[in-house]
Protein backbone atom coordinates (compact mmCIF):
# COMPACT_ATOMS: atom_id res chain seq x y z
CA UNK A 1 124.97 159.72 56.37
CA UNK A 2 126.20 157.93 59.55
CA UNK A 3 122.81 158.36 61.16
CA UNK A 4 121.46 156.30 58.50
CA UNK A 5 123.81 153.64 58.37
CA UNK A 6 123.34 153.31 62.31
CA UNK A 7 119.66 153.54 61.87
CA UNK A 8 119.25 150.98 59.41
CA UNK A 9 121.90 148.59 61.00
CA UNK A 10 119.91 149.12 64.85
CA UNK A 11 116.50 148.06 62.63
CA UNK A 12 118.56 145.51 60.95
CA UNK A 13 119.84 143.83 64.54
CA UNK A 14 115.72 144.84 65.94
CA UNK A 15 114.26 142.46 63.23
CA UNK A 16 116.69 139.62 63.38
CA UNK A 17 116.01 139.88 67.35
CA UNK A 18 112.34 139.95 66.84
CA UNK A 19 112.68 137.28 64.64
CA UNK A 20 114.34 134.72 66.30
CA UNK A 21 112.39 135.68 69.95
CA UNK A 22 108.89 135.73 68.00
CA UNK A 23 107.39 137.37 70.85
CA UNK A 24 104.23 137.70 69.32
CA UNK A 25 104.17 133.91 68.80
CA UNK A 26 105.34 133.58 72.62
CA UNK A 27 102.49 136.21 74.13
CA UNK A 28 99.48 134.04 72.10
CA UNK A 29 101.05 130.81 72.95
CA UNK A 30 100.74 131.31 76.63
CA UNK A 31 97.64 132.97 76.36
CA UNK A 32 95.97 130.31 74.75
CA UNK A 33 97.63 127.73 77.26
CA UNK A 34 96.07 130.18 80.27
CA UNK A 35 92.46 129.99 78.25
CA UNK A 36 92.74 126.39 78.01
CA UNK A 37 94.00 125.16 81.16
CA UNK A 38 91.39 127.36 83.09
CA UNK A 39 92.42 126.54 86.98
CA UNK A 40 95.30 129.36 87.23
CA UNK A 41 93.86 132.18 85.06
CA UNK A 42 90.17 131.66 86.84
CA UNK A 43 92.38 131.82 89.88
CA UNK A 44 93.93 135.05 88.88
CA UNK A 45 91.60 137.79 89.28
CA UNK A 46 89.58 140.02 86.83
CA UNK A 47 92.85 142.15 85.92
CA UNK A 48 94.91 138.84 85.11
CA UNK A 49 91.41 137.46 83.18
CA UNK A 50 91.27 140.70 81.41
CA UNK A 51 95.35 140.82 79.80
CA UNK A 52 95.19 137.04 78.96
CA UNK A 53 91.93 137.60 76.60
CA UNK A 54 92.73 140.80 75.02
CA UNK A 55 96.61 139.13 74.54
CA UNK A 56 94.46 136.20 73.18
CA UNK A 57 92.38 138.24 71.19
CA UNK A 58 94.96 140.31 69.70
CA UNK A 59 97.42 136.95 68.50
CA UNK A 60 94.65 134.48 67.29
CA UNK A 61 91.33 136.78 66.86
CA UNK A 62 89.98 134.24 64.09
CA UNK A 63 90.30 131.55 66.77
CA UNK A 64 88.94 134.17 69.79
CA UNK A 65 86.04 134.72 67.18
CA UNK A 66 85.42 130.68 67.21
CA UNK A 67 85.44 130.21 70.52
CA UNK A 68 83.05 133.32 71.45
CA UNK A 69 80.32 131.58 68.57
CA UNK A 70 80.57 128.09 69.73
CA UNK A 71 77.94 127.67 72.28
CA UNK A 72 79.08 126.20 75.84
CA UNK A 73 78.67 122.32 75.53
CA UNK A 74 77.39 120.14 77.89
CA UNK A 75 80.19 119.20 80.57
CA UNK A 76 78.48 116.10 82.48
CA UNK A 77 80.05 113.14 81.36
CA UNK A 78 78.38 110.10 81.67
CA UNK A 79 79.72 107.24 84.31
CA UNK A 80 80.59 103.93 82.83
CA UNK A 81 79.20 101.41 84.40
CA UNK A 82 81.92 98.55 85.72
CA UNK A 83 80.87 94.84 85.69
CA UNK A 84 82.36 93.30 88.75
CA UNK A 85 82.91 90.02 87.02
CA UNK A 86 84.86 91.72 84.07
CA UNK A 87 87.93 88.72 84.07
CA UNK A 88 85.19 85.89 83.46
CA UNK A 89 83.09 87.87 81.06
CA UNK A 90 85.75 88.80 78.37
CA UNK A 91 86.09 87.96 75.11
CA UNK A 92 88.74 86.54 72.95
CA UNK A 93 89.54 89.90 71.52
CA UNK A 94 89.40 91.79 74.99
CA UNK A 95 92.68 89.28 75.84
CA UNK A 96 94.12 89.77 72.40
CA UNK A 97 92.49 86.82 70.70
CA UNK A 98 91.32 87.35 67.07
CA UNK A 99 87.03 86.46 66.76
């Protein structure tokens, strides 16, 4: 009968702790911050590469699903041109102006 009581109290005090650390909400958090921010997990080596997807995969798999169907986009951004002579060719609005 004591066993018990222990028992049930020790899962009691587990779930309250699990609850309030939400380490399952911690490990997918920082795996998708290492996914997006890609310079220190590319920088980690195949083993590191290796825990942050399957920790990825195994907290958001409907978002790991996304990602792995959406096809790579194109990265090259175009470069906007400048006009030297931007302060004499603004508008009214560009200063704040209504039309």
């Amino acid at each position: 009968m004591v066993g018990v009581i222990v028992t049930a109290a020790a899962a009691l005090a587990a779930g309250y702790l699990l609850g309030r650390l939400r380490p399952w909400r911690r490990a997918g958090d920082w795996a998708a911050d290492q996914v997006h921010h890609a310079g220190a997990w590319a920088r980690g080596g195949a083993g590191r590469q290796a825990v942050v997807v399957l920790v990825h995969v195994a907290t958001a798999p409907r978002t790991s699903w996304r990602i792995m169907r959406t096809p790579a986009a194109d990265t090259t951004v175009p470069v906007p041109v400048r006009d030297p002579d931007w302060v004499t060719h603004r508008t009214r609005t560009d200063k704040g102006g209504t039309p």
